[in-house]
Protein backbone atom coordinates (compact mmCIF):
# COMPACT_ATOMS: atom_id res chain seq x y z
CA UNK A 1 26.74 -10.02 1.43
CA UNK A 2 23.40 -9.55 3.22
CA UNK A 3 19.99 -10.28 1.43
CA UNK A 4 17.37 -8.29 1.15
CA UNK A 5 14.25 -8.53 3.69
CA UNK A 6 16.62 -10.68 6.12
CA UNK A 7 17.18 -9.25 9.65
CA UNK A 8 15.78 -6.16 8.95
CA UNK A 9 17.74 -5.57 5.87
CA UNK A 10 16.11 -2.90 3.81
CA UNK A 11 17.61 -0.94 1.22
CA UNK A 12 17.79 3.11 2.05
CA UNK A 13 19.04 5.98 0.00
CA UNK A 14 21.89 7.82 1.74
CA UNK A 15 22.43 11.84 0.67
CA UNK A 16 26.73 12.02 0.23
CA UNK A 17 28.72 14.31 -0.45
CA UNK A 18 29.02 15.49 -3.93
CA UNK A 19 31.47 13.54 -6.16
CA UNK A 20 32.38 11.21 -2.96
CA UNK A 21 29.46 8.50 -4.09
CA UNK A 22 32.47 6.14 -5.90
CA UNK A 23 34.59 6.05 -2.53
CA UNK A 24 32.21 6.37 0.01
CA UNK A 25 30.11 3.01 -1.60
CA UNK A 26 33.23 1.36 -1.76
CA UNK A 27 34.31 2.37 2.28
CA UNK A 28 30.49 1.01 2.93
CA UNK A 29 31.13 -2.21 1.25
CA UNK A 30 34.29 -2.26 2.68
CA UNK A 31 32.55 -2.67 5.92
CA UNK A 32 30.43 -5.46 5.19
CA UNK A 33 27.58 -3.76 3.50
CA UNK A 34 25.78 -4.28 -0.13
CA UNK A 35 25.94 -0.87 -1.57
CA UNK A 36 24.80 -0.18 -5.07
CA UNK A 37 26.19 3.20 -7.27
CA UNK A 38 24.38 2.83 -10.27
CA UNK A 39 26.53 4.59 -13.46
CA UNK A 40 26.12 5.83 -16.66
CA UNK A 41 29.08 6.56 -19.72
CA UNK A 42 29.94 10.14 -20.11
CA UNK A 43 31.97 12.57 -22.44
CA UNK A 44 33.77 15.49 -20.55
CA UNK A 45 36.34 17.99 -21.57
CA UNK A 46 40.03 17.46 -19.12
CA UNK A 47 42.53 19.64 -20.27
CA UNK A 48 41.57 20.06 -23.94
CA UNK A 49 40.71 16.64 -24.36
CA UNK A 50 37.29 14.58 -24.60
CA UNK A 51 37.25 11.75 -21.92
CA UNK A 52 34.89 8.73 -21.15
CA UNK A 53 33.98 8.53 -17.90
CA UNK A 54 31.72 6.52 -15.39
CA UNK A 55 29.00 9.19 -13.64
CA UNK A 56 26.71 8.69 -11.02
CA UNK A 57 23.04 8.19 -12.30
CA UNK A 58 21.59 9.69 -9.10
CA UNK A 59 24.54 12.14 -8.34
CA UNK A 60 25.05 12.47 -4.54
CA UNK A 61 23.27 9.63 -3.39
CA UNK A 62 24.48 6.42 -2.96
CA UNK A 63 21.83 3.05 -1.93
CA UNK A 64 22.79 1.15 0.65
CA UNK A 65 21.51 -2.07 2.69
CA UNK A 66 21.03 -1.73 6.35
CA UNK A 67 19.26 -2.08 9.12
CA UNK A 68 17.61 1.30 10.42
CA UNK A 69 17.92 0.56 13.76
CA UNK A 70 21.63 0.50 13.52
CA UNK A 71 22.81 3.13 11.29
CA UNK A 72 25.75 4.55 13.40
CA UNK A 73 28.36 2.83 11.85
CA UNK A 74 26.64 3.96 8.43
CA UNK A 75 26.32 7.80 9.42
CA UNK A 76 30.03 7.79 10.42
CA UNK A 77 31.13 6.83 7.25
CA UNK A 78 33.34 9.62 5.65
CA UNK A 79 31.00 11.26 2.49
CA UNK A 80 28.26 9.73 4.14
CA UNK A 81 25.90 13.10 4.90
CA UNK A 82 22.38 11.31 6.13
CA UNK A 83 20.20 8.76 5.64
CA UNK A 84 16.95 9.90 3.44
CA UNK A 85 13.43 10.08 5.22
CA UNK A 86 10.72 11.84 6.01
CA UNK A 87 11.00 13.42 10.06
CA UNK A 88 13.37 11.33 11.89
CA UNK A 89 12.26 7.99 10.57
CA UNK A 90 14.55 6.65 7.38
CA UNK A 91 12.44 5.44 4.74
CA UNK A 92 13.42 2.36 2.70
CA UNK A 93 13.42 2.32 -1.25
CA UNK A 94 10.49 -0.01 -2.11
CA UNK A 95 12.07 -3.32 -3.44
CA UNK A 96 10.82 -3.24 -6.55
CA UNK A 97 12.48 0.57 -7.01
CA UNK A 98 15.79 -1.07 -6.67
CA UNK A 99 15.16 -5.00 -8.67
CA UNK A 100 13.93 -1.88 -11.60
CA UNK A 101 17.55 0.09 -10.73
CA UNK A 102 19.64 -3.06 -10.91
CA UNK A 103 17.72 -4.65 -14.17
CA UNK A 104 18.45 -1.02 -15.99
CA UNK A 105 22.17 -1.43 -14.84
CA UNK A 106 22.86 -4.48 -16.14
CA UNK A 107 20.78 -4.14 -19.37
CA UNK A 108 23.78 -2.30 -20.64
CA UNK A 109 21.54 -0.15 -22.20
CA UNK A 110 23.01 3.38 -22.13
CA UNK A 111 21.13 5.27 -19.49
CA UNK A 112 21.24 8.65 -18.13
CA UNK A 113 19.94 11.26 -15.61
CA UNK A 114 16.53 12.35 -17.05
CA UNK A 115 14.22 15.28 -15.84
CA UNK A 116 11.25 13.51 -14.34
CA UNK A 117 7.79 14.73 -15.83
CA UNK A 118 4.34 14.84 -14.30
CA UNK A 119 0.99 15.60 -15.47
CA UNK A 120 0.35 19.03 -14.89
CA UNK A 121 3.59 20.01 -14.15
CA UNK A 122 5.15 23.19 -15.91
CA UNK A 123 7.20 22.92 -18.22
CA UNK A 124 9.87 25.05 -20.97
CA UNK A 125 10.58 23.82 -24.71
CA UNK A 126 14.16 24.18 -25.27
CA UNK A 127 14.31 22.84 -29.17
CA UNK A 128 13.37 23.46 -32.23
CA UNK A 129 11.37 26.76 -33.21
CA UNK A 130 9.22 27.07 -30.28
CA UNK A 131 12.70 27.45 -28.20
CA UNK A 132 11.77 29.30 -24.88
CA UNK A 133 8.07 28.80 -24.67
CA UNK A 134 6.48 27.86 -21.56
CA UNK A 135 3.51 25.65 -21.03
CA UNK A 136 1.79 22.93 -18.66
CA UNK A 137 2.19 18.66 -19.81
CA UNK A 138 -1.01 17.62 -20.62
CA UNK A 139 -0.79 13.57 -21.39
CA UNK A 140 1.77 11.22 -22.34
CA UNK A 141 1.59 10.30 -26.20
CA UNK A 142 3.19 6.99 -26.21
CA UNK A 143 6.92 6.95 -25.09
CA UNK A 144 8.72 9.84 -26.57
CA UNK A 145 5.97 12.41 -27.47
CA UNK A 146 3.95 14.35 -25.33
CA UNK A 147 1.09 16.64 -25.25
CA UNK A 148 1.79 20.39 -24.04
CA UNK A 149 -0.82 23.12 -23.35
CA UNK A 150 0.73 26.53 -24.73
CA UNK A 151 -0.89 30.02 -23.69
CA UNK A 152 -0.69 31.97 -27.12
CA UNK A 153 -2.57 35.06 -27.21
CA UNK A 154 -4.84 34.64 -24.02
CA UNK A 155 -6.03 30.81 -25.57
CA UNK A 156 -5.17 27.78 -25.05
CA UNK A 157 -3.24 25.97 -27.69
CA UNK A 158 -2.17 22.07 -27.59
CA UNK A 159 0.97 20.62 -29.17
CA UNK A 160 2.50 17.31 -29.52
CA UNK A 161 5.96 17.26 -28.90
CA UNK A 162 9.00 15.18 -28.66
CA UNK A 163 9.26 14.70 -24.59
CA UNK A 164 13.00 15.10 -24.85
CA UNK A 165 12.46 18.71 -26.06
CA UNK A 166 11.19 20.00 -23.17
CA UNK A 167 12.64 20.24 -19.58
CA UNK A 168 10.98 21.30 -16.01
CA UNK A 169 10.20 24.47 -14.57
CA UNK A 170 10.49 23.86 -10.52
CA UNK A 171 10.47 21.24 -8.38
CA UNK A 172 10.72 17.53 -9.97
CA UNK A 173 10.71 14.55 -8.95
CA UNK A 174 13.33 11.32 -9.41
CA UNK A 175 11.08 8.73 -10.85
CA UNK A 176 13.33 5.87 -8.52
CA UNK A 177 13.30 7.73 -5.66
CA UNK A 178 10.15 9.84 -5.19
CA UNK A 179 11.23 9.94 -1.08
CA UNK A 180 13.82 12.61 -2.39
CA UNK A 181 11.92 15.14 -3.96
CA UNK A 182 13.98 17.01 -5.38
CA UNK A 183 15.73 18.03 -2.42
CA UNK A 184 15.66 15.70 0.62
CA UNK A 185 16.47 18.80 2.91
CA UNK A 186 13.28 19.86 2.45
CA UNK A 187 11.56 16.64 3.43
CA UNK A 188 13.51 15.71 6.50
CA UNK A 189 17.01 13.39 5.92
CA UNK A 190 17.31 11.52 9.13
CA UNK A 191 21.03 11.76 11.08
């Protein structure tokens, strides 16, 4: 397999088609290239029954080694939709986004897709008694708690709340791939 940094190796995020990131990562390393599809363990329903199954952590993309100045044989690859960048020009995954990707893969931790929060960014609690308020993240409060500015009454009012009881209003951001913002269409995906 090819190394990173060698021959103008980099690693790129590639936009595929929705539920074709398992076969088209195996028809990339098929020809020759180091793909990586990280996973996560899932429960779903299949005809009245409750199945494990392996899903896509960053559903419809797929990583994959290459140089950019040859990415024909890439963009012909069946699922494959475009490479992600900003214009025409592809823009590589910083190293260190994908050494962090591939440590949290085989941690075996359990992982799984996460709404990505930023300071000052809206937000909606969905738990507990304060179910379908609206308010704007303030700070962080260690890992799991957070501080959330509530308009009550024309004032201002502050909570601390448990982070996983609240999820984004609008656009957000995937904390390994902030190229993609939210929607890579929108920032140019390069053919």
């Amino acid at each position: 397999m090819m190394s990173p940094g060698t021959d103008g190796q980099r690693w790129f995020a590639l936009q595929v088609r929705t539920r074709w990131e398992n076969s088209t990562a195996l028809l990339l390393s098929g020809k020759g290239y180091q793909t990586l599809l990280p996973t996560y363990q899932t429960k779903k329903r299949w005809n009245g029954r409750l199945k494990q199954l392996n899903a896509p952590l960053f559903p419809g993309y797929v990583f994959c080694q290459f140089d950019a100045l040859n990415r024909l044989p890439i963009l012909v690859t069946p699922g494959v939709i475009a490479v992600v960048g900003c214009g025409r020009v592809p823009v590589p995954v910083d190293d260190a986004e994908i050494a962090a990707i591939q440590t949290v893969v085989s941690s075996g931790l359990p992982a799984e897709p996460w709404p990505y929060l930023e300071i000052g960014q809206r937000i909606r609690i969905e738990s507990d008694a304060l179910s379908g308020l609206e308010g704007i993240l303030i700070k962080f409060k260690g890992n799991h708690r957070i501080v959330v500015s509530v308009s009550l009454l024309r004032r201002s009012v502050a909570l601390e709340i448990d982070r996983s009881c609240v999820r984004p209003l609008g656009p957000t951001r995937t904390p390994a791939l902030e190229l993609i913002m939210s929607h890579p269409l929108q920032q140019g995906v390069v053919a």
